[in-house]
Protein backbone atom coordinates (compact mmCIF):
# COMPACT_ATOMS: atom_id res chain seq x y z
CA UNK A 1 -44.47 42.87 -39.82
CA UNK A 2 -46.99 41.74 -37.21
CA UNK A 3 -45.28 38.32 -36.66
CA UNK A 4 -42.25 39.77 -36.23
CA UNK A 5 -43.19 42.02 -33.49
CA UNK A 6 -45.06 39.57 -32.01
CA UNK A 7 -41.69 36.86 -32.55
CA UNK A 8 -39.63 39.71 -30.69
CA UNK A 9 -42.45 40.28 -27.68
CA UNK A 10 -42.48 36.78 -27.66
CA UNK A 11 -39.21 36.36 -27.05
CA UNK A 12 -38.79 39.15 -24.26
CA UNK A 13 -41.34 37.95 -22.45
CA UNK A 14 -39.26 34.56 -22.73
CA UNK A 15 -35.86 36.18 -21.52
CA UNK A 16 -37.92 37.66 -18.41
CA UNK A 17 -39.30 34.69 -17.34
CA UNK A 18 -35.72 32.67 -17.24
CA UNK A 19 -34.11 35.55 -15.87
CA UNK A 20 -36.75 35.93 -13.05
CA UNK A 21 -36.57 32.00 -12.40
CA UNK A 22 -32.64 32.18 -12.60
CA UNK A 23 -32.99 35.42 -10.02
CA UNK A 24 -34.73 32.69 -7.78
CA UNK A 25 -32.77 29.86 -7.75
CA UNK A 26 -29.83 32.49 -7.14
CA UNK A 27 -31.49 34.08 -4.15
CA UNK A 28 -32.20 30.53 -2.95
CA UNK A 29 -29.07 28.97 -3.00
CA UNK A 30 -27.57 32.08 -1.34
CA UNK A 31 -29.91 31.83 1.79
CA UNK A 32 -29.44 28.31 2.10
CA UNK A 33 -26.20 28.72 2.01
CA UNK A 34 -26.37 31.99 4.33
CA UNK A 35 -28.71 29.50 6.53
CA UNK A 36 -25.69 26.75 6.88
CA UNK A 37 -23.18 28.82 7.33
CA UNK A 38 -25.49 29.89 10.20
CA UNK A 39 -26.64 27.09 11.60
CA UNK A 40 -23.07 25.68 11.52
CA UNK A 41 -21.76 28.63 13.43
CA UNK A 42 -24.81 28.74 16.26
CA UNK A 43 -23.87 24.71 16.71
CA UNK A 44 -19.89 25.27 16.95
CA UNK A 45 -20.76 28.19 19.66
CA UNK A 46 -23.46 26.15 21.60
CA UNK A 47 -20.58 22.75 21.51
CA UNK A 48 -18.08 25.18 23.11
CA UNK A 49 -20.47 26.28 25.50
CA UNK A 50 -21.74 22.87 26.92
CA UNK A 51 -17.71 22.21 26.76
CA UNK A 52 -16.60 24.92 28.71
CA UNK A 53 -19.83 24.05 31.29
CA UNK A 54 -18.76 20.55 31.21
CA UNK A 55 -15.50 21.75 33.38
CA UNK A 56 -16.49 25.15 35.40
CA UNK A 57 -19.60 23.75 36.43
CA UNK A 58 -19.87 21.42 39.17
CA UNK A 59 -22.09 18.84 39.81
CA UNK A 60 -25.94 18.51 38.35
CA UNK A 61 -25.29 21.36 35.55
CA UNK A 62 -21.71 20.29 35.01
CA UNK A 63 -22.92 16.70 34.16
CA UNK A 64 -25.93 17.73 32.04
CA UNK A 65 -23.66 19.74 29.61
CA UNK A 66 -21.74 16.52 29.25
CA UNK A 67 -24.90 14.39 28.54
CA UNK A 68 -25.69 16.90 25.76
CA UNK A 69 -22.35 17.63 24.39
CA UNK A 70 -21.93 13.66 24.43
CA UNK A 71 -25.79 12.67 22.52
CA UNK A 72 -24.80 15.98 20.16
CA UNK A 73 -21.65 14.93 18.88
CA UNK A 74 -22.86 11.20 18.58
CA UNK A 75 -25.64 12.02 16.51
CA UNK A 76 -24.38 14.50 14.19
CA UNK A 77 -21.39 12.15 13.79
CA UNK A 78 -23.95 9.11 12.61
CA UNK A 79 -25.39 11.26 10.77
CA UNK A 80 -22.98 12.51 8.24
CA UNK A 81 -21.49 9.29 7.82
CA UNK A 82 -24.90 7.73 6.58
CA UNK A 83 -25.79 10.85 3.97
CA UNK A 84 -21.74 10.39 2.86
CA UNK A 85 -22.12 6.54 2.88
CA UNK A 86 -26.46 6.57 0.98
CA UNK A 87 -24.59 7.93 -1.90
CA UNK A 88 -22.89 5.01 -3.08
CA UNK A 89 -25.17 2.18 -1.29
CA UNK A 90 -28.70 2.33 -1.72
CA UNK A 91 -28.81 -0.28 0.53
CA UNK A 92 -28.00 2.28 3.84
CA UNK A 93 -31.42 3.56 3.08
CA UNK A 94 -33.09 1.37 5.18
CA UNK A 95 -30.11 2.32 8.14
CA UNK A 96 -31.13 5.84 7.90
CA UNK A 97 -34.87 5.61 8.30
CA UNK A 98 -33.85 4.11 11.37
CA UNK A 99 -31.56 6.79 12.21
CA UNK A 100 -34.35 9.49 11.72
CA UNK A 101 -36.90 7.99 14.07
CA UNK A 102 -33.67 8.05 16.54
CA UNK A 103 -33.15 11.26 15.84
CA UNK A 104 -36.42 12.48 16.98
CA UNK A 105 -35.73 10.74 20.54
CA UNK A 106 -31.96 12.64 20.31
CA UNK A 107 -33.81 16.08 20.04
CA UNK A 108 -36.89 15.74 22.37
CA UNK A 109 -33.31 14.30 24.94
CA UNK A 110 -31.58 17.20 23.89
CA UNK A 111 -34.81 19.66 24.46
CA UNK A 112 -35.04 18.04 28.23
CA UNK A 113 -31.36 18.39 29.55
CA UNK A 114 -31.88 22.24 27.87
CA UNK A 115 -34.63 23.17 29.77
CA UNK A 116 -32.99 21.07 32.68
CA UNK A 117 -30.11 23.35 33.14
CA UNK A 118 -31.99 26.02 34.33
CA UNK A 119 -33.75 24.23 37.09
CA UNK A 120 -33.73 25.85 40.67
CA UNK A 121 -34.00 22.96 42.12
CA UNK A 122 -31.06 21.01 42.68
CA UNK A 123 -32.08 18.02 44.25
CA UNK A 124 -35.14 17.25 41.96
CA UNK A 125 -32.12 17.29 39.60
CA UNK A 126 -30.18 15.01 41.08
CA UNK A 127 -32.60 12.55 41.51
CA UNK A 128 -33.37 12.55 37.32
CA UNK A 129 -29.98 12.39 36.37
CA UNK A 130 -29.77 8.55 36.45
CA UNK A 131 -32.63 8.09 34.19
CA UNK A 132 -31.25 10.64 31.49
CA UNK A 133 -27.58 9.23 32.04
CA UNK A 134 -29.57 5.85 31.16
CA UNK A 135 -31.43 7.28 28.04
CA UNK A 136 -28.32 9.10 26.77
CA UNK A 137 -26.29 6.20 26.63
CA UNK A 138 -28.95 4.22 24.94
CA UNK A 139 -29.40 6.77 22.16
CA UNK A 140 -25.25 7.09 21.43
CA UNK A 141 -25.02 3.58 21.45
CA UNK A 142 -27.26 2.97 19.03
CA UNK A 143 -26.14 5.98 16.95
CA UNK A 144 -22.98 4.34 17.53
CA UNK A 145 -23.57 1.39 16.23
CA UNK A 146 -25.42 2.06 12.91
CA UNK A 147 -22.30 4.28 12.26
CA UNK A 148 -19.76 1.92 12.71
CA UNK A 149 -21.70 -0.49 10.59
CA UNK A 150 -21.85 2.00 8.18
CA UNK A 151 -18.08 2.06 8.00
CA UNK A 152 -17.17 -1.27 8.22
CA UNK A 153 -19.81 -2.04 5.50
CA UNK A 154 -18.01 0.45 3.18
CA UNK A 155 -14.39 -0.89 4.26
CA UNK A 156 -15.57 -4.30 3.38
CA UNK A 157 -16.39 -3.68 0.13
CA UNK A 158 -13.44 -0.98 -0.32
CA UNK A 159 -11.32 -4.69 0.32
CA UNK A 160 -13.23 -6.97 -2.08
CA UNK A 161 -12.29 -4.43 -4.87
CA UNK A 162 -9.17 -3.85 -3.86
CA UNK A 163 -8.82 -8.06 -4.01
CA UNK A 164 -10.59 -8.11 -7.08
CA UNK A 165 -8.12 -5.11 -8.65
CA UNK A 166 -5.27 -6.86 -7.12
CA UNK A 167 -6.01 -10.43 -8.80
CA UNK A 168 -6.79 -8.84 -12.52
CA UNK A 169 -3.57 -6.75 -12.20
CA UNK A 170 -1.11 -9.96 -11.57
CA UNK A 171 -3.51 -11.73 -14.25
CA UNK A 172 -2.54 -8.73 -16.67
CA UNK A 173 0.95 -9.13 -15.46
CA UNK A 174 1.52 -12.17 -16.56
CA UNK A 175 -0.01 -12.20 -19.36
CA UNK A 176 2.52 -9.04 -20.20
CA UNK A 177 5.05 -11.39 -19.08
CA UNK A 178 4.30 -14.13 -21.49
CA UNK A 179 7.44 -14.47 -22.81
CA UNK A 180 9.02 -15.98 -19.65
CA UNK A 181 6.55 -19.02 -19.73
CA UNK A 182 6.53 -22.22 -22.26
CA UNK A 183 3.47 -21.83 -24.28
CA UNK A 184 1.41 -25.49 -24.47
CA UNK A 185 1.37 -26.85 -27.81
CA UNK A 186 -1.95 -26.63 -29.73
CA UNK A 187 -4.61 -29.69 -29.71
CA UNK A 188 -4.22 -30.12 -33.58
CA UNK A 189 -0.33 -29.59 -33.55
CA UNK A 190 2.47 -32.29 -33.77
CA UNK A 191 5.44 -31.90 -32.37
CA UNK A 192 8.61 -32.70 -34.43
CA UNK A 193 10.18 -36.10 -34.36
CA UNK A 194 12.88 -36.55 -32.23
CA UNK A 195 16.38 -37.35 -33.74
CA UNK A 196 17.50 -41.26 -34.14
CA UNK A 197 19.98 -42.57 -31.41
CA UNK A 198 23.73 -43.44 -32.57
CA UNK A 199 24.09 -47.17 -32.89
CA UNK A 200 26.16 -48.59 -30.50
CA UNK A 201 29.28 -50.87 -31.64
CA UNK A 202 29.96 -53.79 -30.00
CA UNK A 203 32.92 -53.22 -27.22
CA UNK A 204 33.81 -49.37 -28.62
CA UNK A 205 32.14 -46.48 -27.52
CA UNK A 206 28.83 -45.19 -28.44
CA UNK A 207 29.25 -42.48 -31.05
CA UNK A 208 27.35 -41.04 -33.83
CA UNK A 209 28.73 -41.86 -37.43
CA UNK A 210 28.07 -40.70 -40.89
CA UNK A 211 27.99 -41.52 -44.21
CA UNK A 212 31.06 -41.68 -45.37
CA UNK A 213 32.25 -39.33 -48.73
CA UNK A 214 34.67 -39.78 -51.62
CA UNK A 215 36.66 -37.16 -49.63
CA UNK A 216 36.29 -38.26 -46.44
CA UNK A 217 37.88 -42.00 -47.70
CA UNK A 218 40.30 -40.04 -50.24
CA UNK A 219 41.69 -38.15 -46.91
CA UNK A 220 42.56 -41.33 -44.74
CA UNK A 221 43.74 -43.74 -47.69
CA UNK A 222 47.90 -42.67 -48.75
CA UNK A 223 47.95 -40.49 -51.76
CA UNK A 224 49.00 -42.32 -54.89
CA UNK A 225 50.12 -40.84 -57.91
CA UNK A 226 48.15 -41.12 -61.07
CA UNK A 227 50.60 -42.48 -63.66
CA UNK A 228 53.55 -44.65 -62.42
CA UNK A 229 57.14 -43.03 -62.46
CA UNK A 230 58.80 -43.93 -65.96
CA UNK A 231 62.08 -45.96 -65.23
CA UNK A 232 64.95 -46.91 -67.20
CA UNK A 233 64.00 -48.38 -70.70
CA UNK A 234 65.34 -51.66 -71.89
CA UNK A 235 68.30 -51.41 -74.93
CA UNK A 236 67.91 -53.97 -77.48
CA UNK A 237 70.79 -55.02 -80.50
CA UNK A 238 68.82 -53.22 -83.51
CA UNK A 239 68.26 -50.19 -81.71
CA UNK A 240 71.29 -47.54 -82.82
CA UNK A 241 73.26 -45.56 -79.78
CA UNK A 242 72.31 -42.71 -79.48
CA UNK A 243 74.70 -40.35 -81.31
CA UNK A 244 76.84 -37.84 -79.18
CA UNK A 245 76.15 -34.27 -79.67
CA UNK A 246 78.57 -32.12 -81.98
CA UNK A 247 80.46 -29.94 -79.83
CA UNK A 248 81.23 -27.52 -82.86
């Protein structure tokens, strides 16, 4: 009785712990999810902001929203094509390592045309703006070129496999198709002998004859009957004439 209570505490004790770790994991998944759907919302806000800057403000401020709205959408762009593309080729690895030591020179940019827009001073401004204009466009075009190679890596194996599929489906093709196509004659087998050519009489035309048959010859010779017609016997003196029938 013992063991079975203890069996039974055992097991309650068992169904608490996975439904306090199960409780976790929920709760987790939830606020990372709640987090996203956050962070996703506070980015798509802050883009339309520096967008609608980009156009109502002019000069120093108008131009720094476009410097951040143009490194933001750059890297976030690189960015989700090399976790998409990591997936299938381990060998992108190496392509985002670089991409994360870029990314910390995106945010500290990012963190400097920020504070930037709320500088009084307008001039001071204007005299930094080339050398962010110049680090901004190195950044994206880097980001912009481990992206594309990203993509063109995947395209170019997306086309070898479509080759590959393409060559093993007209293989199977044919091979469906087998019909159409002489088959070659096995190493070990003989073809058949080929029929003897007609001999060719001398001044007559080349034709093929045959043996001939008792009713082959029997067709072109006359027909002759088998016993000869019996004609008109000879009389002699001792023979008798033949007596005339009695008409009684």
């Amino acid at each position: 009785m013992e063991a079975l209570l203890a069996i039974v505490a055992l097991l309650f004790v068992l169904f608490l712990v996975l439904g306090a770790y199960a409780t976790v994991k929920v709760v987790g998944a939830a606020k990372r999810g709640v987090d996203r759907t956050i962070t996703q919302a506070r980015r798509t806000v802050e883009d339309h902001t520096l967008r609608a800057k980009s156009f109502a403000q002019p000069g120093a401020a108008g131009e720094l929203a476009q410097l951040r709205l143009k490194l933001r959408t750059s890297m976030r762009a690189t960015q989700d094509a090399l976790h998409a593309g990591v997936a299938e080729d381990e060998s992108l690895k190496e392509s985002l390592a670089l991409f994360q030591r870029l990314s910390a020179h995106g945010h500290e940019l990012d963190s400097e045309l920020r504070r930037l827009e709320s500088e009084p001073d307008r001039a001071t401004l204007a005299e930094r703006l080339p050398a962010l204009r110049e680090r901004t466009e190195q950044i994206t075009r880097s980001a912009d070129s481990l992206r594309w190679a990203a993509r063109d890596r995947a395209r170019r194996f997306a086309d070898d496999d479509l080759d590959s599929l393409s060559t093993q489906i007209d293989m199977e093709a044919g091979a469906l198709r087998h019909w159409t196509t002489p088959e070659p004659a096995e190493p070990g087998q003989q073809s058949p002998p080929p029929w003897p050519d007609a001999p060719v009489a001398d001044g007559t035309t080349a034709q093929q004859t045959w043996p001939e048959t008792p009713r082959s010859r029997s067709a072109e010779e006359p027909t002759r009957p088998a016993i000869n017609p019996q004609g008109q016997r000879p009389t002699y003196p001792w023979q008798k004439k033949p007596r005339p029938e009695s008409t009684t």
